[in-house]
N, C-alpha and C. Protein backbone atom coordinates (compact mmCIF):
# COMPACT_ATOMS: atom_id res chain seq x y z
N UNK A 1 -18.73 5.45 -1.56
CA UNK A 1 -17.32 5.11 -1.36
C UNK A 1 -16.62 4.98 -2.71
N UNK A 2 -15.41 5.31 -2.71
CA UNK A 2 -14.56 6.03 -4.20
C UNK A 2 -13.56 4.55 -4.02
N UNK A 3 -13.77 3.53 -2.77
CA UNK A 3 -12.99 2.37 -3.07
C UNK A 3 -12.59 2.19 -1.79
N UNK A 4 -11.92 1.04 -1.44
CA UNK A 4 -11.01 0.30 0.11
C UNK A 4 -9.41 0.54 -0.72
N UNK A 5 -8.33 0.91 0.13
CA UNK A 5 -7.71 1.55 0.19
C UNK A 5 -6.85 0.73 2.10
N UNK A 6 -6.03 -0.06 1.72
CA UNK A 6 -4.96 -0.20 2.85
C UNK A 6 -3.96 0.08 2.89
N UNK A 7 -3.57 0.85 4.34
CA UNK A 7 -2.05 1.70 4.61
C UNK A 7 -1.78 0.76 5.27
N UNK A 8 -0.13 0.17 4.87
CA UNK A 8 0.81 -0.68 5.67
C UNK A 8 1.81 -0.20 6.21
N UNK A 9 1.84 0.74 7.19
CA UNK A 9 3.39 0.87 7.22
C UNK A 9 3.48 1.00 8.90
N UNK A 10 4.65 0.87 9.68
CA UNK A 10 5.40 0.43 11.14
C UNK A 10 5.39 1.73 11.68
N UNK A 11 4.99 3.29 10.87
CA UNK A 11 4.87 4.31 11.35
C UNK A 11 3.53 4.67 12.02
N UNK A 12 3.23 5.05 12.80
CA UNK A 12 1.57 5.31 13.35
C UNK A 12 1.78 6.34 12.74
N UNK A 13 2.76 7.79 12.81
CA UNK A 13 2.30 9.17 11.78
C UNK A 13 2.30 9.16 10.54
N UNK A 14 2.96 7.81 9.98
CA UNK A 14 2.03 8.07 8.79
C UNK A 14 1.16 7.38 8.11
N UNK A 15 1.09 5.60 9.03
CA UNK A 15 -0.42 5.77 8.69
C UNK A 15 -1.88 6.76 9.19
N UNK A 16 -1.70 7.63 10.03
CA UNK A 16 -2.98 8.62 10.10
C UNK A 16 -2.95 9.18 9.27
N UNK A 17 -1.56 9.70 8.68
CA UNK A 17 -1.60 11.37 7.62
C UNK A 17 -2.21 10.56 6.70
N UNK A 18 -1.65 9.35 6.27
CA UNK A 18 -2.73 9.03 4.73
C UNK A 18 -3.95 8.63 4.98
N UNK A 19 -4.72 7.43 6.12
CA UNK A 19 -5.91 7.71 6.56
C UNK A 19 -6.61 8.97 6.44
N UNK A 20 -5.80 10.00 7.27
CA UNK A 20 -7.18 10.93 7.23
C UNK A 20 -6.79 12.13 5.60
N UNK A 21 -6.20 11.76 4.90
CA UNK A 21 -6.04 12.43 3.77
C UNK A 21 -6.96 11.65 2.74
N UNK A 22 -7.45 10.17 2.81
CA UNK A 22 -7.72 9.33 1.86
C UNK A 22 -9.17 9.35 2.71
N UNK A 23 -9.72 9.26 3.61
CA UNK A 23 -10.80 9.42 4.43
C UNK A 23 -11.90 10.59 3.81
N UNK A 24 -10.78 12.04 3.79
CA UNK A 24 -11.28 13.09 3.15
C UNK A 24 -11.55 13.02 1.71
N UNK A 25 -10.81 11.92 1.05
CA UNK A 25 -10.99 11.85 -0.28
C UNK A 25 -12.62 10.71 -0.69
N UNK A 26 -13.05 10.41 0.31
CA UNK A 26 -13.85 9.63 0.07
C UNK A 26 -13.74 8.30 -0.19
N UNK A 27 -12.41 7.48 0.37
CA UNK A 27 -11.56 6.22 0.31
C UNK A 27 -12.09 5.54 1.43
N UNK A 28 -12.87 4.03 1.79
CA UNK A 28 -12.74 3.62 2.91
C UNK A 28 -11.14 3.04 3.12
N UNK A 29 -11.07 3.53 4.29
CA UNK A 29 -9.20 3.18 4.39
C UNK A 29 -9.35 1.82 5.79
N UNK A 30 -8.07 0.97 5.66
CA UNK A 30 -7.82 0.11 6.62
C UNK A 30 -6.37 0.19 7.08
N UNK A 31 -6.25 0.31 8.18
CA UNK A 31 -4.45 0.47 8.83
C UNK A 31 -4.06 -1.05 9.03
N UNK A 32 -2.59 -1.33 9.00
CA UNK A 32 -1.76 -2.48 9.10
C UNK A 32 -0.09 -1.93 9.69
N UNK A 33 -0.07 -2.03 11.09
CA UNK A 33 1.19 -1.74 11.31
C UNK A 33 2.24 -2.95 11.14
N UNK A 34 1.51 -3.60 10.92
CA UNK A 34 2.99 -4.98 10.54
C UNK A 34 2.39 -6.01 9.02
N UNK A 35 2.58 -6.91 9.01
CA UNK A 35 2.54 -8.31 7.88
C UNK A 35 1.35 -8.70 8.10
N UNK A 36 1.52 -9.22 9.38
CA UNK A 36 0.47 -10.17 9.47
C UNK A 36 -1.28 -9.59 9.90
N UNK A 37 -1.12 -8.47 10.52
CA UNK A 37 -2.75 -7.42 10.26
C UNK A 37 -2.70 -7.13 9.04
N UNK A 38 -1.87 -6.86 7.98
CA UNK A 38 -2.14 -6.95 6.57
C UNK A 38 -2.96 -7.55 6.25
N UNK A 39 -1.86 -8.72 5.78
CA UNK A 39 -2.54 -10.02 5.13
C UNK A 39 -4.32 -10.41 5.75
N UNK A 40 -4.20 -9.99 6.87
CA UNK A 40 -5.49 -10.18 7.41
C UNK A 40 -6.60 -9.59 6.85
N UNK A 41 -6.13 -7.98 6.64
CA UNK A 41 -7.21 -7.80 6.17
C UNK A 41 -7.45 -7.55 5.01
N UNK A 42 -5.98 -8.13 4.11
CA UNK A 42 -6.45 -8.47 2.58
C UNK A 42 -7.41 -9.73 2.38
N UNK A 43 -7.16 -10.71 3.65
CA UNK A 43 -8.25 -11.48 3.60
C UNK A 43 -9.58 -11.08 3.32
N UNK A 44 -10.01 -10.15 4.78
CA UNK A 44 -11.11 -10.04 5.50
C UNK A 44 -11.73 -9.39 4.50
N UNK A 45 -10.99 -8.16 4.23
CA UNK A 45 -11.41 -6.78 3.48
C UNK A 45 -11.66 -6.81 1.76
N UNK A 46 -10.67 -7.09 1.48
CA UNK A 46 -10.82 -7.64 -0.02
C UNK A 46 -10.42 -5.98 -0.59
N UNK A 47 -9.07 -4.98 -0.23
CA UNK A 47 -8.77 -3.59 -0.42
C UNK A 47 -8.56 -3.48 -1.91
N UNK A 48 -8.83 -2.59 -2.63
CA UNK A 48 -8.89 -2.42 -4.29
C UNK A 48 -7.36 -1.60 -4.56
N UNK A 49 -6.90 -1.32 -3.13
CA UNK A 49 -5.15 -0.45 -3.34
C UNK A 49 -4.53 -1.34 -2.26
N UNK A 50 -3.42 -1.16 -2.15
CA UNK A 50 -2.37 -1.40 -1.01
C UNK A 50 -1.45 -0.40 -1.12
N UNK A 51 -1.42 0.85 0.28
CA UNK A 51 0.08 1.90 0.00
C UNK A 51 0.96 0.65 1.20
N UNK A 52 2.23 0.05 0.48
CA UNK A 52 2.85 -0.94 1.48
C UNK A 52 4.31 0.20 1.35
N UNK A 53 4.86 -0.33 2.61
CA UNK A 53 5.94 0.46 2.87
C UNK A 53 7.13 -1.06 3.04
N UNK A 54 7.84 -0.42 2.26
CA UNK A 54 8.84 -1.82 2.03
C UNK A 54 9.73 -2.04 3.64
N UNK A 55 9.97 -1.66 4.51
CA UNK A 55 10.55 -1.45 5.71
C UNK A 55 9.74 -1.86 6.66
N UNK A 56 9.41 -2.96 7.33
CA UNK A 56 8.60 -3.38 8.15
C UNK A 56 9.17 -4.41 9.29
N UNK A 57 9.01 -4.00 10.52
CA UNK A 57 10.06 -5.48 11.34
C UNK A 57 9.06 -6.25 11.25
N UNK A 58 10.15 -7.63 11.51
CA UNK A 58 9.79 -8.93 11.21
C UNK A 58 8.94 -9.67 9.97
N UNK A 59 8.35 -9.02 8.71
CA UNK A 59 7.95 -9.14 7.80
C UNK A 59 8.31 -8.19 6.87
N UNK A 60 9.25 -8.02 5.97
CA UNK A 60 9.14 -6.89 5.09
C UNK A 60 8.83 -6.74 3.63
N UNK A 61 7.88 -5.74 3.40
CA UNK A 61 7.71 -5.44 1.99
C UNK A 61 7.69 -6.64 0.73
N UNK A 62 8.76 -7.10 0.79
CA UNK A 62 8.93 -7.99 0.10
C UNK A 62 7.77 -9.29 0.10
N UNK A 63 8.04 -9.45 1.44
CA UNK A 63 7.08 -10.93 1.92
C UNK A 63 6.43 -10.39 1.85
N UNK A 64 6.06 -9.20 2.51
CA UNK A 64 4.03 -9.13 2.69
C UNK A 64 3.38 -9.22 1.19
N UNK A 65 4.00 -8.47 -0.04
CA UNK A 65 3.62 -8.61 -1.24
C UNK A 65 3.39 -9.94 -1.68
N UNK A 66 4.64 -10.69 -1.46
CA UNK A 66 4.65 -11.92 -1.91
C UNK A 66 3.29 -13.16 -1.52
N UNK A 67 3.51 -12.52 -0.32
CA UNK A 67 2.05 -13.32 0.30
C UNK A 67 0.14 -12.93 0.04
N UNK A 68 0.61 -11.36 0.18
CA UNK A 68 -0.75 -11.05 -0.34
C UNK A 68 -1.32 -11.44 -2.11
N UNK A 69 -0.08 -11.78 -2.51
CA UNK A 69 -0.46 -11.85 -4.62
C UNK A 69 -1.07 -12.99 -4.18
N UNK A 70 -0.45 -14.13 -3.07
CA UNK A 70 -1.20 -16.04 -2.97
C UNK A 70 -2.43 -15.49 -2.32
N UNK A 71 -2.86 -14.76 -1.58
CA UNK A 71 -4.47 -14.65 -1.48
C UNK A 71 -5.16 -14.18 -2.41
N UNK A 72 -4.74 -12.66 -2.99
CA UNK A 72 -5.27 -12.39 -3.92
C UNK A 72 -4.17 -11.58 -5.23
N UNK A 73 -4.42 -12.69 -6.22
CA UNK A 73 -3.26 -12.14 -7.29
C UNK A 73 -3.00 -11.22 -7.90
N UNK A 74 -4.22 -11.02 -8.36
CA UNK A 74 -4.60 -9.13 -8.90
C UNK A 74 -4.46 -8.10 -7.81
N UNK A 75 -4.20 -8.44 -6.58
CA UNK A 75 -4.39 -7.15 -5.54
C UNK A 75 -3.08 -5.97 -6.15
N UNK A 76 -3.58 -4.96 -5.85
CA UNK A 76 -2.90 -3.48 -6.54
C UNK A 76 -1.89 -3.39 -5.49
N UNK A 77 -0.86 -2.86 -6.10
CA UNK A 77 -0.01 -2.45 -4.72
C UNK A 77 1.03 -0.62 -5.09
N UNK A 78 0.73 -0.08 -4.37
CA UNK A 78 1.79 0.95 -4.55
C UNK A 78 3.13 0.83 -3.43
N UNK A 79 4.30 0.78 -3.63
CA UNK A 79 5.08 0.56 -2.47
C UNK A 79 5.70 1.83 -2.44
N UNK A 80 6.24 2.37 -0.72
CA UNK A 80 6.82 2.99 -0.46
C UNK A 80 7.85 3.01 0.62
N UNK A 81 9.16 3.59 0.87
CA UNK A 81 10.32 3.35 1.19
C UNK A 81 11.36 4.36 1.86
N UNK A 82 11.73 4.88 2.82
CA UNK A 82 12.51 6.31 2.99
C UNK A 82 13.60 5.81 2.60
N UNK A 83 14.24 4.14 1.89
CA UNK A 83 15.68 4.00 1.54
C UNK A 83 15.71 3.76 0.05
N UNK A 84 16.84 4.10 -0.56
CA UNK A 84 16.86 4.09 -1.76
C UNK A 84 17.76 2.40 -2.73
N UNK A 85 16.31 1.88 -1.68
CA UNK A 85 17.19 0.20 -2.36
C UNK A 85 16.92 0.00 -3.41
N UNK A 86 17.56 -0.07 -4.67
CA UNK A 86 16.72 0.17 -5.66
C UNK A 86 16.75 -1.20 -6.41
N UNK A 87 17.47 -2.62 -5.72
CA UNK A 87 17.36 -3.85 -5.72
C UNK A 87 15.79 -4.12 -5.02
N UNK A 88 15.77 -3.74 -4.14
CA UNK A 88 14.13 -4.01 -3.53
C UNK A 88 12.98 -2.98 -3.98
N UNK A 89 12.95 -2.18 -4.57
CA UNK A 89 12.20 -1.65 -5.75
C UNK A 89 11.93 -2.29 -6.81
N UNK A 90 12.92 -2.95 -7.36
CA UNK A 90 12.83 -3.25 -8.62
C UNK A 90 12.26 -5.00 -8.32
N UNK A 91 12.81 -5.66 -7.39
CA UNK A 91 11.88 -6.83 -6.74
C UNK A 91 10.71 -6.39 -6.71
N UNK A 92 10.03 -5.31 -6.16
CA UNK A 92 8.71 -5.48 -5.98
C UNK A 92 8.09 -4.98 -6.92
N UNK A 93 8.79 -4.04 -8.31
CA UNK A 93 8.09 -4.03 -9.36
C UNK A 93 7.81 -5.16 -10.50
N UNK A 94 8.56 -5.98 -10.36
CA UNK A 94 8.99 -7.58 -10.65
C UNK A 94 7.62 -8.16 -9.95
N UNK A 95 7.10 -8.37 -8.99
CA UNK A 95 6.22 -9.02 -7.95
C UNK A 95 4.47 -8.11 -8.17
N UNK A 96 4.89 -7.27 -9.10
CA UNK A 96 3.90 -6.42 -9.87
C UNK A 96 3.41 -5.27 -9.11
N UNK A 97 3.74 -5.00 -8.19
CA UNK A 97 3.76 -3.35 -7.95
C UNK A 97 3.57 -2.26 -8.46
N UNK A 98 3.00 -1.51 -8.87
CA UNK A 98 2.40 -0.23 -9.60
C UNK A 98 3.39 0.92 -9.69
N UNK A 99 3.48 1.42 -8.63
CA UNK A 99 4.50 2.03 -8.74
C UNK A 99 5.02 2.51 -7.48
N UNK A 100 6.23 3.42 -7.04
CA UNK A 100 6.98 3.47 -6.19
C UNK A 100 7.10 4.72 -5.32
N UNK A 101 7.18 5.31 -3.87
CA UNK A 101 7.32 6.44 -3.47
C UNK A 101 8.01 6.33 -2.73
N UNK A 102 9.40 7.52 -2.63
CA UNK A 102 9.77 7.23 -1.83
C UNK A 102 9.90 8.54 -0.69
N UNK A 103 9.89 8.26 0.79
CA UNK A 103 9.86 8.76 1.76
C UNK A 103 10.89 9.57 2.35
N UNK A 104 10.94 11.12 2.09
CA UNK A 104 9.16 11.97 2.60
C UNK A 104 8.50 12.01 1.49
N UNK A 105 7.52 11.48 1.09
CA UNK A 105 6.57 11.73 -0.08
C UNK A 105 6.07 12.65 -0.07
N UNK A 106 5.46 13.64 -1.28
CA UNK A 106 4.60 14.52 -1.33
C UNK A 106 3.41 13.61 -1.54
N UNK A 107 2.06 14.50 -0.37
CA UNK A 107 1.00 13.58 -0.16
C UNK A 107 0.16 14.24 -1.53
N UNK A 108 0.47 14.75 -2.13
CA UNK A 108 -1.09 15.37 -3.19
C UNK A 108 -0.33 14.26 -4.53
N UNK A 109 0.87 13.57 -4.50
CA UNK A 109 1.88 12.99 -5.20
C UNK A 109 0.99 11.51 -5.39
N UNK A 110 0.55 10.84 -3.64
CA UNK A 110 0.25 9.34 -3.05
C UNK A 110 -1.58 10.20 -3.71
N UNK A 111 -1.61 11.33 -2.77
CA UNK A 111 -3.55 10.94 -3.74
C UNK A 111 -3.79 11.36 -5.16
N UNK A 112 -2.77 11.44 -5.76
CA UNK A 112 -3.28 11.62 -7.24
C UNK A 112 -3.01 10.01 -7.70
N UNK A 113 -2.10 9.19 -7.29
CA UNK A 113 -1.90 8.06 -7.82
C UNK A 113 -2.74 7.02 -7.08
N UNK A 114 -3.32 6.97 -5.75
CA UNK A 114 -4.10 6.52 -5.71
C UNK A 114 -5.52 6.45 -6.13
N UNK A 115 -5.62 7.70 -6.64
CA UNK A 115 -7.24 8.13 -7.62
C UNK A 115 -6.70 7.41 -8.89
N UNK A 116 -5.48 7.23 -9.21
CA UNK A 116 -5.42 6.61 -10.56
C UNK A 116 -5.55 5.43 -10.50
N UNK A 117 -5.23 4.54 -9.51
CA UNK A 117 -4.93 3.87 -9.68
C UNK A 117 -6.37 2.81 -8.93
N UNK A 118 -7.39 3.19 -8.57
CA UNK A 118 -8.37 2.52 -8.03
C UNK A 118 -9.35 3.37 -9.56
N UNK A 119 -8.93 4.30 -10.17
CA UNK A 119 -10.39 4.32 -11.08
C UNK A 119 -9.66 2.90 -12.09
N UNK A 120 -8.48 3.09 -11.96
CA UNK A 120 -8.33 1.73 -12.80
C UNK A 120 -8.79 0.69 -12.80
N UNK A 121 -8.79 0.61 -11.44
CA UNK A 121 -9.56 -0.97 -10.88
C UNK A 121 -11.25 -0.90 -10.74
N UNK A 122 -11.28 0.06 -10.71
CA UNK A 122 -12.93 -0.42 -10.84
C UNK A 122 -13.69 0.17 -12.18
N UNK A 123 -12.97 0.31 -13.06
CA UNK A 123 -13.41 1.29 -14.44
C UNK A 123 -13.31 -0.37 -15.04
């Protein structure tokens, strides 16, 4: 395994497309359609990435970050967004966020930065 790897986002098509794109890459992956299965399984799981999607009902982006840094502070985060808030971008690069995509992403775009960004973490 090349690393744990959690998709957060309120879309089911696109958490599969990155599942089974990060699956093929040799990523164990974990899905989170809302906040609180997140946080859960930043508990449970202990993921070396987070792709979070800043747009989430009833918990968004913002909070879920905010909450996952109080479990774990170092946790990695890449966020992504189909709106161009660039007040809530810049919050969550503030809240230490890696870096930003925004939606429709090019997917060879999310797995080159997620290969960067987990050899980081475990190099």
């Amino acid at each position: 395994m090349k690393g744990k790897v959690l998709i957060v986002d309120d879309q089911f098509g696109i958490r599969i497309l990155l599942n089974e794109v990060l699956q093929k890459e040799g990523y164990e992956t974990h899905q989170a359609a809302n906040g609180i299965q997140a946080l859960d399984i930043v508990e449970k799981n202990c993921p070396d990435l987070v792709l979070l999607d800043m747009k989430i009902p009833g918990m968004d982006g913002i909070e879920i970050l905010k909450r996952m840094k109080l479990i774990k502070d170092d946790i990695r985060v890449i966020i992504m967004t189909a709106y161009g808030e660039l007040d809530m971008i810049q919050e969550a690069k503030n809240l230490g966020a890696l870096a930003h995509f925004a939606k429709p992403f090019d997917i060879d775009d999310i797995r080159e930065a997620v290969k960067t960004y987990i050899a980081v973490k475990t190099s």
